[in-house]
C-alpha atoms as a PDB file:
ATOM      1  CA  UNK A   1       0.000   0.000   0.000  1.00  0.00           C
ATOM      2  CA  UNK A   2       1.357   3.459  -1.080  1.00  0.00           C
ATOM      3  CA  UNK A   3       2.234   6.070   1.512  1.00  0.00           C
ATOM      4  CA  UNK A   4       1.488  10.076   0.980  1.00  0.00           C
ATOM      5  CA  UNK A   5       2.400  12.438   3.211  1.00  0.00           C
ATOM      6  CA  UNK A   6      -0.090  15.114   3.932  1.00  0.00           C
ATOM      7  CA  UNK A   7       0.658  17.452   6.788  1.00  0.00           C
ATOM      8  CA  UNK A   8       3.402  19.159   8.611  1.00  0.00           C
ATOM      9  CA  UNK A   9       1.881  19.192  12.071  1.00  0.00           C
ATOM     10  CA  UNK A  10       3.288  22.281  14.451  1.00  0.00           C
ATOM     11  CA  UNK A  11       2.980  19.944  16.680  1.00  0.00           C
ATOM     12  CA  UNK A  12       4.743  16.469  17.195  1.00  0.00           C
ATOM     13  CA  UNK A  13       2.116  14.061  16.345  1.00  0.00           C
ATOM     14  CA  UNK A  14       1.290   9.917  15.616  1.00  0.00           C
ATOM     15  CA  UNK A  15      -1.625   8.653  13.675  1.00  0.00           C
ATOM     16  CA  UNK A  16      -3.879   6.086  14.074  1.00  0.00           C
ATOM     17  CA  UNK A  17      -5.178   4.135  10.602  1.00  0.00           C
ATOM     18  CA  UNK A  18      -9.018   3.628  11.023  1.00  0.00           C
ATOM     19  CA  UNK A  19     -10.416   1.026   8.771  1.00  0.00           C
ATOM     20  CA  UNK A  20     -13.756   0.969   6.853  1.00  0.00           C
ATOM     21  CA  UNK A  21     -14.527  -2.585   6.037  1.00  0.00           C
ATOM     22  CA  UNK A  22     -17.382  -5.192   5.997  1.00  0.00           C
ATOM     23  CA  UNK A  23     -19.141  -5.762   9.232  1.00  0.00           C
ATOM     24  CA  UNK A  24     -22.216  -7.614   9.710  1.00  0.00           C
ATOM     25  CA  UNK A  25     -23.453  -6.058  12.902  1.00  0.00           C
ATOM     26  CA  UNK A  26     -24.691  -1.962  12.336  1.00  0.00           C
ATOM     27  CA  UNK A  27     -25.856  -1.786  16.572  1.00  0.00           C
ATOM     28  CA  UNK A  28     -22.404  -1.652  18.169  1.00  0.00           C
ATOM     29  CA  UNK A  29     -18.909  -1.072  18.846  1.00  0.00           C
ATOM     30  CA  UNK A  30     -16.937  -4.067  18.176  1.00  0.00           C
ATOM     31  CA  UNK A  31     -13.511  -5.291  19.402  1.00  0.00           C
ATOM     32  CA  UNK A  32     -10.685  -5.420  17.399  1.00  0.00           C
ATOM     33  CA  UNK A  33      -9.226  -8.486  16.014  1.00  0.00           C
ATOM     34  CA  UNK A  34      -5.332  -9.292  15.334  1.00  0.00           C
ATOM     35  CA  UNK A  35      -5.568  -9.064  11.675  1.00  0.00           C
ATOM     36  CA  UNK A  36      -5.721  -5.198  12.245  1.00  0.00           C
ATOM     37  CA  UNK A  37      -2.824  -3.039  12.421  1.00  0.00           C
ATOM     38  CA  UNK A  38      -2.101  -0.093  13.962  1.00  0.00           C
ATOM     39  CA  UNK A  39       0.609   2.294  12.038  1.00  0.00           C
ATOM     40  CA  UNK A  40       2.711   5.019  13.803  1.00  0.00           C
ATOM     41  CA  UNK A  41       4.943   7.339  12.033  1.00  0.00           C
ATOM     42  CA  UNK A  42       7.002  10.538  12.967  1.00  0.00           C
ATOM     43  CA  UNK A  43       5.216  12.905  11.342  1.00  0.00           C
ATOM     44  CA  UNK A  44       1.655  12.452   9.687  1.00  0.00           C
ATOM     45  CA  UNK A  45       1.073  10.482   6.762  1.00  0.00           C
ATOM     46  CA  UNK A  46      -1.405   8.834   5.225  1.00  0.00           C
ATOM     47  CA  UNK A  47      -1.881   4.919   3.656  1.00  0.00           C
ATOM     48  CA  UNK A  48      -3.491   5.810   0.470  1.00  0.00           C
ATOM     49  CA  UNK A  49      -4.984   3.466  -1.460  1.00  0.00           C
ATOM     50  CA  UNK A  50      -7.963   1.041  -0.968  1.00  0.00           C
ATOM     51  CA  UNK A  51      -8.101  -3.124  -1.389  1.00  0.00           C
ATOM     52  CA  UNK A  52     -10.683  -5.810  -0.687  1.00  0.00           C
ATOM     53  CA  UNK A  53     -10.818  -9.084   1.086  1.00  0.00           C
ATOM     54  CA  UNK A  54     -13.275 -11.805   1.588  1.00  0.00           C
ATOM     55  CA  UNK A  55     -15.314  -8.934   4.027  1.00  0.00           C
ATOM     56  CA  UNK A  56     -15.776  -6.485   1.049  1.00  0.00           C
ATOM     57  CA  UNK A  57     -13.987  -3.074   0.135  1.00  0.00           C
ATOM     58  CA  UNK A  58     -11.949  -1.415   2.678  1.00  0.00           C
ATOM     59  CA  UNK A  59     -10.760   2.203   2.612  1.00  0.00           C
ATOM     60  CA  UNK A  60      -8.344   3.533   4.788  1.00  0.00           C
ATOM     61  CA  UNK A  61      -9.255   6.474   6.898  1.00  0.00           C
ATOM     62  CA  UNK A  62      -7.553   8.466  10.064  1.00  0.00           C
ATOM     63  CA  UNK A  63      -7.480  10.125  12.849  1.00  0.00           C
ATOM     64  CA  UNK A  64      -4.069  12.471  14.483  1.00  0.00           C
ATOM     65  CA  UNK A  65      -3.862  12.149  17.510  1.00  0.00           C
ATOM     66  CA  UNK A  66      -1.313  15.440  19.362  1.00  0.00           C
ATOM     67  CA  UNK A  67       1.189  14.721  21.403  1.00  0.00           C
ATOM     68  CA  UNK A  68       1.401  18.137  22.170  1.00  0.00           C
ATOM     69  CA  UNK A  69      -0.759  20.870  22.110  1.00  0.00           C
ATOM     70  CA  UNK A  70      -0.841  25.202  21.750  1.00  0.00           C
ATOM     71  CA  UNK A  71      -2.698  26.202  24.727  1.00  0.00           C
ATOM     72  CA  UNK A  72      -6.414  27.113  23.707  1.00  0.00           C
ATOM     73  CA  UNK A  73      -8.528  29.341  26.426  1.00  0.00           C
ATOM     74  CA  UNK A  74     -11.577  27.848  27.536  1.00  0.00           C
ATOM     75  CA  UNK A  75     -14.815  28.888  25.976  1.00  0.00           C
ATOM     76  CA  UNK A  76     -18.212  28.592  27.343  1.00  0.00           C
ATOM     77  CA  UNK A  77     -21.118  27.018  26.186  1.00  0.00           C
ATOM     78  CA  UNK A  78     -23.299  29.762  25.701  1.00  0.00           C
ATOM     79  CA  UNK A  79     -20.628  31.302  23.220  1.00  0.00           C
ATOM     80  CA  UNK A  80     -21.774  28.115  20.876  1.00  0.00           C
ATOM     81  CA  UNK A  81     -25.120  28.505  18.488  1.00  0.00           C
ATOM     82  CA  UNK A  82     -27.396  25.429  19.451  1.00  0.00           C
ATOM     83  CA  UNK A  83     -29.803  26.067  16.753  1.00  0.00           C
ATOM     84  CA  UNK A  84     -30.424  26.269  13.372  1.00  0.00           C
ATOM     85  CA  UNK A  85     -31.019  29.331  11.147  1.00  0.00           C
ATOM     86  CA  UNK A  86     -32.161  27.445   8.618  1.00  0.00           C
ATOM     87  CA  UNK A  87     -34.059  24.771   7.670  1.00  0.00           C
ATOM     88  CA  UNK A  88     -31.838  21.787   6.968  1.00  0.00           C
ATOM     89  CA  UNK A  89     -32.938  21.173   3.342  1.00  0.00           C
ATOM     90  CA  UNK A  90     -31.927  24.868   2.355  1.00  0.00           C
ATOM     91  CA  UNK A  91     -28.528  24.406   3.404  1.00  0.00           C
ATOM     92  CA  UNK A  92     -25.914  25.449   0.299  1.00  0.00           C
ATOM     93  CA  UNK A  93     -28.421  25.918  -2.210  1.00  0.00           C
ATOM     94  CA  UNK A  94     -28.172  29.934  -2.204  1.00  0.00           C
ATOM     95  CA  UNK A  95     -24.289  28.772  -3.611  1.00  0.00           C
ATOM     96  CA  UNK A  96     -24.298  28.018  -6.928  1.00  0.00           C
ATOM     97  CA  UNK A  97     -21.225  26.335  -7.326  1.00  0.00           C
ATOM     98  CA  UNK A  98     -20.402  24.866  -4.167  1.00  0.00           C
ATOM     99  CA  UNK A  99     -16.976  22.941  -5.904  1.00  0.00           C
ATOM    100  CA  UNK A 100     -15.545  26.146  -6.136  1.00  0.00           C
ATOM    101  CA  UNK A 101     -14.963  26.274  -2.274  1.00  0.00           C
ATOM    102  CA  UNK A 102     -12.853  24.161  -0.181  1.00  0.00           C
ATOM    103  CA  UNK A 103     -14.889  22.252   2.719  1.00  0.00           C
ATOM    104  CA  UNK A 104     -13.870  24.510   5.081  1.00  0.00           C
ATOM    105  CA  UNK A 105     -15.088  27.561   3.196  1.00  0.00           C
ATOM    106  CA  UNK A 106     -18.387  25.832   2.472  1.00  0.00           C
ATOM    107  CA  UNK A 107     -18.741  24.414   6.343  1.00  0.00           C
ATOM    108  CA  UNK A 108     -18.691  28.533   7.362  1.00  0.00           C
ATOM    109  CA  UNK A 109     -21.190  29.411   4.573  1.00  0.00           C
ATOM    110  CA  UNK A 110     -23.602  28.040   6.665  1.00  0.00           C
ATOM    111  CA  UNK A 111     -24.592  29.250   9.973  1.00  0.00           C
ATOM    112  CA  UNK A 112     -26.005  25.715  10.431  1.00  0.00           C
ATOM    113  CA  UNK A 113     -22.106  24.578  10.907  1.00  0.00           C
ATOM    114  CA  UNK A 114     -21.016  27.587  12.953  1.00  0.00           C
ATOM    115  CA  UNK A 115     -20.433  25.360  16.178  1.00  0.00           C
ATOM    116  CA  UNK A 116     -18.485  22.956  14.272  1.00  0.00           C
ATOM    117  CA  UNK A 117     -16.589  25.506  12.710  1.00  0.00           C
ATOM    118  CA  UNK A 118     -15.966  27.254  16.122  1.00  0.00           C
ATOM    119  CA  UNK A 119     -14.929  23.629  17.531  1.00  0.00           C
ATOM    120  CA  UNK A 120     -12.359  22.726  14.734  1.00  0.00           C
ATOM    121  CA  UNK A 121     -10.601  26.050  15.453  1.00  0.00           C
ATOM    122  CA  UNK A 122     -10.718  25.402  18.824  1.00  0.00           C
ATOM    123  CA  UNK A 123      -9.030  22.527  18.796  1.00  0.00           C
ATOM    124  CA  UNK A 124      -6.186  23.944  16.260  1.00  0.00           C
ATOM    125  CA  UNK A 125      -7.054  21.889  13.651  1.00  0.00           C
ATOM    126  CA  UNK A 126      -7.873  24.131  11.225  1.00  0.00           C
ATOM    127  CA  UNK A 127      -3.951  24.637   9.553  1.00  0.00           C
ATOM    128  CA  UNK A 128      -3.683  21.100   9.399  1.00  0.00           C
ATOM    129  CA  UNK A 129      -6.866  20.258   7.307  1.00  0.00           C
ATOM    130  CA  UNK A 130      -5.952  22.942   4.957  1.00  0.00           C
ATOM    131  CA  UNK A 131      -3.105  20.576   4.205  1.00  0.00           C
ATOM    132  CA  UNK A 132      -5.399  17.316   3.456  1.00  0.00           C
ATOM    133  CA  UNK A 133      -5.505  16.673  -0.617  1.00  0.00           C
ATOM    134  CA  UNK A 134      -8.962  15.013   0.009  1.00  0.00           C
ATOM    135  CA  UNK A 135     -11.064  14.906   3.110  1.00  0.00           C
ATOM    136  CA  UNK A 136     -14.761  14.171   4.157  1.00  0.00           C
ATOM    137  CA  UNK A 137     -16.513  15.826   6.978  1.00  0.00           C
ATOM    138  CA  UNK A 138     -19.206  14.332   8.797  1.00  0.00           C
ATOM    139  CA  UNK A 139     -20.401  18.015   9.877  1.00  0.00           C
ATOM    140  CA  UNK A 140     -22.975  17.820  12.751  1.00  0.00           C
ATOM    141  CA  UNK A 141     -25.461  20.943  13.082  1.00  0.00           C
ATOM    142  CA  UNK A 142     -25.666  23.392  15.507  1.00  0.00           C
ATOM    143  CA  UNK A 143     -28.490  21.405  17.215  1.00  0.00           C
ATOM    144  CA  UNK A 144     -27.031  18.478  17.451  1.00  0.00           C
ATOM    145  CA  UNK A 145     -24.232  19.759  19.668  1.00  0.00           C
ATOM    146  CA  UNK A 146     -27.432  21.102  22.250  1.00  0.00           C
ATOM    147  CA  UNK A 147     -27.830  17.091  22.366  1.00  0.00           C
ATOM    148  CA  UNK A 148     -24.853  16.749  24.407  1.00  0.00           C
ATOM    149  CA  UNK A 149     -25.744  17.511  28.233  1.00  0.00           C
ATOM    150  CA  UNK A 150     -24.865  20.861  29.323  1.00  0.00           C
ATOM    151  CA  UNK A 151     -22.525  19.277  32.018  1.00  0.00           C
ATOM    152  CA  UNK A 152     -20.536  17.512  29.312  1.00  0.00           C
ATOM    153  CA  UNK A 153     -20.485  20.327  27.077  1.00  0.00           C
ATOM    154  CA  UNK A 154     -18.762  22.877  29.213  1.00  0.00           C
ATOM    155  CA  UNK A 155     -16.128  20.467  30.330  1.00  0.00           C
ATOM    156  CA  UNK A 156     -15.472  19.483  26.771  1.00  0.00           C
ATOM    157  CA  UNK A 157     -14.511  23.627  26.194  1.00  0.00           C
ATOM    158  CA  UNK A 158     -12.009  23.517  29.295  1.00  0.00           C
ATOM    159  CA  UNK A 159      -8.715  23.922  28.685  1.00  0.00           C
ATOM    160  CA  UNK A 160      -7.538  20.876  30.319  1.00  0.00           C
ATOM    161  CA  UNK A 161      -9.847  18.670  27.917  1.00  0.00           C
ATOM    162  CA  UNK A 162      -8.404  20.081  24.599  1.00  0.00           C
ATOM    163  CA  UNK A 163      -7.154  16.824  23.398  1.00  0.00           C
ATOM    164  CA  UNK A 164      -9.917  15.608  23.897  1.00  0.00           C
ATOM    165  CA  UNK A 165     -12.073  18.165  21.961  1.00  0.00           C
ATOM    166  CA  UNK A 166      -9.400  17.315  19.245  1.00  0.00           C
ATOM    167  CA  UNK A 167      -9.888  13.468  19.397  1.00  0.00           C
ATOM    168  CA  UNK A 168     -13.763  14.228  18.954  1.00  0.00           C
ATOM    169  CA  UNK A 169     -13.468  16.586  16.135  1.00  0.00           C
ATOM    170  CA  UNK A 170     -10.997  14.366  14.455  1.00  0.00           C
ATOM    171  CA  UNK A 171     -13.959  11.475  14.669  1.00  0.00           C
ATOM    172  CA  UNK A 172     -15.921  13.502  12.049  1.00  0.00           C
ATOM    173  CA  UNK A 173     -13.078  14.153   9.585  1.00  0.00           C
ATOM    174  CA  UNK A 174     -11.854  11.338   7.074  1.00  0.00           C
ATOM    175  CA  UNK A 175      -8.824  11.928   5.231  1.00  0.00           C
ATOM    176  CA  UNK A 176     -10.308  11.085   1.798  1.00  0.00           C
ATOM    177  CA  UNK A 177     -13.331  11.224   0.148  1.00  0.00           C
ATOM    178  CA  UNK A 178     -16.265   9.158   0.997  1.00  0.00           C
ATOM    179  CA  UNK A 179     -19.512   9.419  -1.083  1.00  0.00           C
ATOM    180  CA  UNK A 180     -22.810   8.222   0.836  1.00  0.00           C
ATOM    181  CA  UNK A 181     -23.038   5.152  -1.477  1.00  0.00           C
ATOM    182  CA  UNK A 182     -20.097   3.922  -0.222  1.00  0.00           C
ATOM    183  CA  UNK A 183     -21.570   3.948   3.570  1.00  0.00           C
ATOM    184  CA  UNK A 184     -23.325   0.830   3.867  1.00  0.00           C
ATOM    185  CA  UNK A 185     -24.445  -1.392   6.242  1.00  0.00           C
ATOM    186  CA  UNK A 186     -21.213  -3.910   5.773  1.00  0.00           C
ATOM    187  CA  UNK A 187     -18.651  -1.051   6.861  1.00  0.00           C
ATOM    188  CA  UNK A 188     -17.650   0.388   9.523  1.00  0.00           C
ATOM    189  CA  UNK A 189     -14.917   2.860  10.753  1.00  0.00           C
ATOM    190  CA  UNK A 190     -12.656   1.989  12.851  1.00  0.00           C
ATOM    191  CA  UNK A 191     -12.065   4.676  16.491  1.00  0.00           C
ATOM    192  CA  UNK A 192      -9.643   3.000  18.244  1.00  0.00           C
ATOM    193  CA  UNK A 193      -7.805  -0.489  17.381  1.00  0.00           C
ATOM    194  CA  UNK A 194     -10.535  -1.545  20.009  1.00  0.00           C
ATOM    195  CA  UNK A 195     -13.802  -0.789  18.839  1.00  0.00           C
ATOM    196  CA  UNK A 196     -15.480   0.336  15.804  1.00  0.00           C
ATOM    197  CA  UNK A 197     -18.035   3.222  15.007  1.00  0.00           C
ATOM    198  CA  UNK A 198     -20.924   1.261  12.818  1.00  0.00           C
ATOM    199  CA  UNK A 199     -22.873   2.208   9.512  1.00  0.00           C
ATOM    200  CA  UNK A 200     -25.969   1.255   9.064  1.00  0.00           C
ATOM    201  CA  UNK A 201     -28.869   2.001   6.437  1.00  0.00           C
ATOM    202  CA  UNK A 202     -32.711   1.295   6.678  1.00  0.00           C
ATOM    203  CA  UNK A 203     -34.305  -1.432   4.218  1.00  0.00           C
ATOM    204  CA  UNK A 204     -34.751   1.316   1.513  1.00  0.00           C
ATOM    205  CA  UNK A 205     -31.340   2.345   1.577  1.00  0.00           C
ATOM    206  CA  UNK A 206     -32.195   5.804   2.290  1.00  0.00           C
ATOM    207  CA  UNK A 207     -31.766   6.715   5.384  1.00  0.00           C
ATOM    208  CA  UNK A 208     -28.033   6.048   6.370  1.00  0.00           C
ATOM    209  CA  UNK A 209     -26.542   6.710   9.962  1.00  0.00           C
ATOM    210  CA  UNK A 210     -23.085   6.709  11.399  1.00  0.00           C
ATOM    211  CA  UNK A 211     -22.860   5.316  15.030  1.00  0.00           C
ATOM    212  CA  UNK A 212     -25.673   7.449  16.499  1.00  0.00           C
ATOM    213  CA  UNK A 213     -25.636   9.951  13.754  1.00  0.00           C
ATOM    214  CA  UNK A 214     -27.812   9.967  11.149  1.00  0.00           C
ATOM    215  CA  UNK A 215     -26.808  11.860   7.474  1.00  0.00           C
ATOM    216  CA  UNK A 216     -29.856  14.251   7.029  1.00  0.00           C
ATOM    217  CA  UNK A 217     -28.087  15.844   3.748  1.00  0.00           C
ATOM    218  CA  UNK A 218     -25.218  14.372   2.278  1.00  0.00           C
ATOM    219  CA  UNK A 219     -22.754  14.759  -0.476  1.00  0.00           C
ATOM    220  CA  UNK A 220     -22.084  18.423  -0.537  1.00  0.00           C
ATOM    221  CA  UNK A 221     -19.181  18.625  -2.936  1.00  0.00           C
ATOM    222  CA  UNK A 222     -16.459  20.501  -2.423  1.00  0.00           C
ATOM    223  CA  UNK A 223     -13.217  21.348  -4.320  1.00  0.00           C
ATOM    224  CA  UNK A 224     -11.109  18.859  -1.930  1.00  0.00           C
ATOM    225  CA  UNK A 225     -13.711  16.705  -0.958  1.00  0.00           C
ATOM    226  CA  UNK A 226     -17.599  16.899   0.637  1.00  0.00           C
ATOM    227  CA  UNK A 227     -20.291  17.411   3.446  1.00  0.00           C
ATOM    228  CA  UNK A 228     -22.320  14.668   5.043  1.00  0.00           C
ATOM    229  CA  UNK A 229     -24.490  16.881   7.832  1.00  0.00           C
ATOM    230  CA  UNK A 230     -25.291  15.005  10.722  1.00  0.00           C
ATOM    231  CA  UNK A 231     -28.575  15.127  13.147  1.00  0.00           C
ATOM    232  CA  UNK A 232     -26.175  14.288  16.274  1.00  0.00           C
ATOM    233  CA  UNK A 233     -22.648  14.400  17.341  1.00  0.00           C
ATOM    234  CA  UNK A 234     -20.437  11.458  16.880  1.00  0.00           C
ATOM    235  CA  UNK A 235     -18.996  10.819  20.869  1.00  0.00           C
ATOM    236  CA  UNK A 236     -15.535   8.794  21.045  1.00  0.00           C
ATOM    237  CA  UNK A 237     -15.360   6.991  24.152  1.00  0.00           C
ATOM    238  CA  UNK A 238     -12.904   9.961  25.509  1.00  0.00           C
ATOM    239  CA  UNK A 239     -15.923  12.115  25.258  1.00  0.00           C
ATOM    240  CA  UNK A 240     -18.405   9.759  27.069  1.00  0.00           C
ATOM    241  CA  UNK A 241     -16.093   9.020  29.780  1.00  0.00           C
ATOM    242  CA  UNK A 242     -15.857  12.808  30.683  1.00  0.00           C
END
């Protein structure tokens, strides 16, 4: 399998591969077996490429995790939007070309995305992503960060939890682009080399949803990739535990 290299972190930083690949089971985190690898390098990089086994296609996704961190300030919850301006099924049609703007510039075109937006800077991601040849966001709305209890929510914003914010934000970024055909029920992406985040679809194939979170628009192209908007926010066990 090739190897690209996409960023140059500020920070020192490892990577985690995360694995989409067949799964039978769309209720559940799963365990890990030994035929998957973990891959650690000494600055960020990427396995390009996809192959299939006996399971079905796999594509190769990740997640960076810091190993050090710029101090961010804490920010409080009501400094985040927890609604919606606008209706869900409006959201980039008033841009008529929406390839012409990278994901990030189309994720702050709509106020729908502010509090993801605000989160991914944040967290000091931003820089880096600019870096990614391809990526996919799974972009939840502004409502479905009010989901998340109050309690949880402000300690998420500390200071002290920013890698943590980081590891979450990271959950809804792929490195690559994903359409919504390819999320079916036999994938799944791989969070930790313990346990797997699970895609499911309904019997009509139209309704697809991504642990908890369920695409309610999806394939918003971009120039260096696309938008799936989410209902809810996808919660890494790091998150939970808090």
């Amino acid at each position: 399998m090739m190897m690209k290299n996409i960023l140059k972190p500020v920070a020192v930083m490892t990577l985690s591969t995360f694995v989409l690949s067949g799964c039978a089971s769309s209720a559940e985190t799963t365990d890990a077996t030994a035929m998957e690898q973990e891959a650690t390098y000494s600055e960020t990089e990427r396995m390009a490429g996809s192959t299939t086994d006996e399971e079905g296609q796999i594509l190769d996704v990740l997640v960076v995790e810091e190993k050090a961190m710029v101090p961010v300030g804490t920010i409080a919850v009501t400094a985040l939007a927890l609604e919606n301006p606008f209706p869900i099924d409006d959201m980039f049609d008033d841009i008529d070309d929406t390839e012409q703007y990278t994901v990030m510039e189309l994720a702050r075109k709509t106020p729908n995305l502010s509090t993801f937006v605000k989160l991914i800077e944040q967290a000091g991601l931003e820089n880096d992503l600019e870096r990614l040849d391809k990526m996919t966001f799974f972009a939840p709305t502004n409502e479905a960060f009010a989901k998340i209890p109050e309690d949880k929510l402000a300690k998420l914003l500390l200071t002290d939890n920013s890698a943590v914010l980081s590891a979450m934000i990271q959950a809804h970024i792929l490195p690559s682009e994903v359409g919504s055909g390819q999320l079916q029920s036999n994938t799944r992406i791989r969070m930790t080399d313990q346990s797997y985040l699970l895609v499911s679809t309904d019997n009509s194939g139209t309704i697809t949803s991504v642990g908890n979170a369920q695409l309610i628009k999806t394939d918003v192209e971009a120039s260096n990739g696309r938008i799936h908007v989410l209902d809810s926010v996808i919660m890494p066990s790091a998150v939970v535990d808090l």
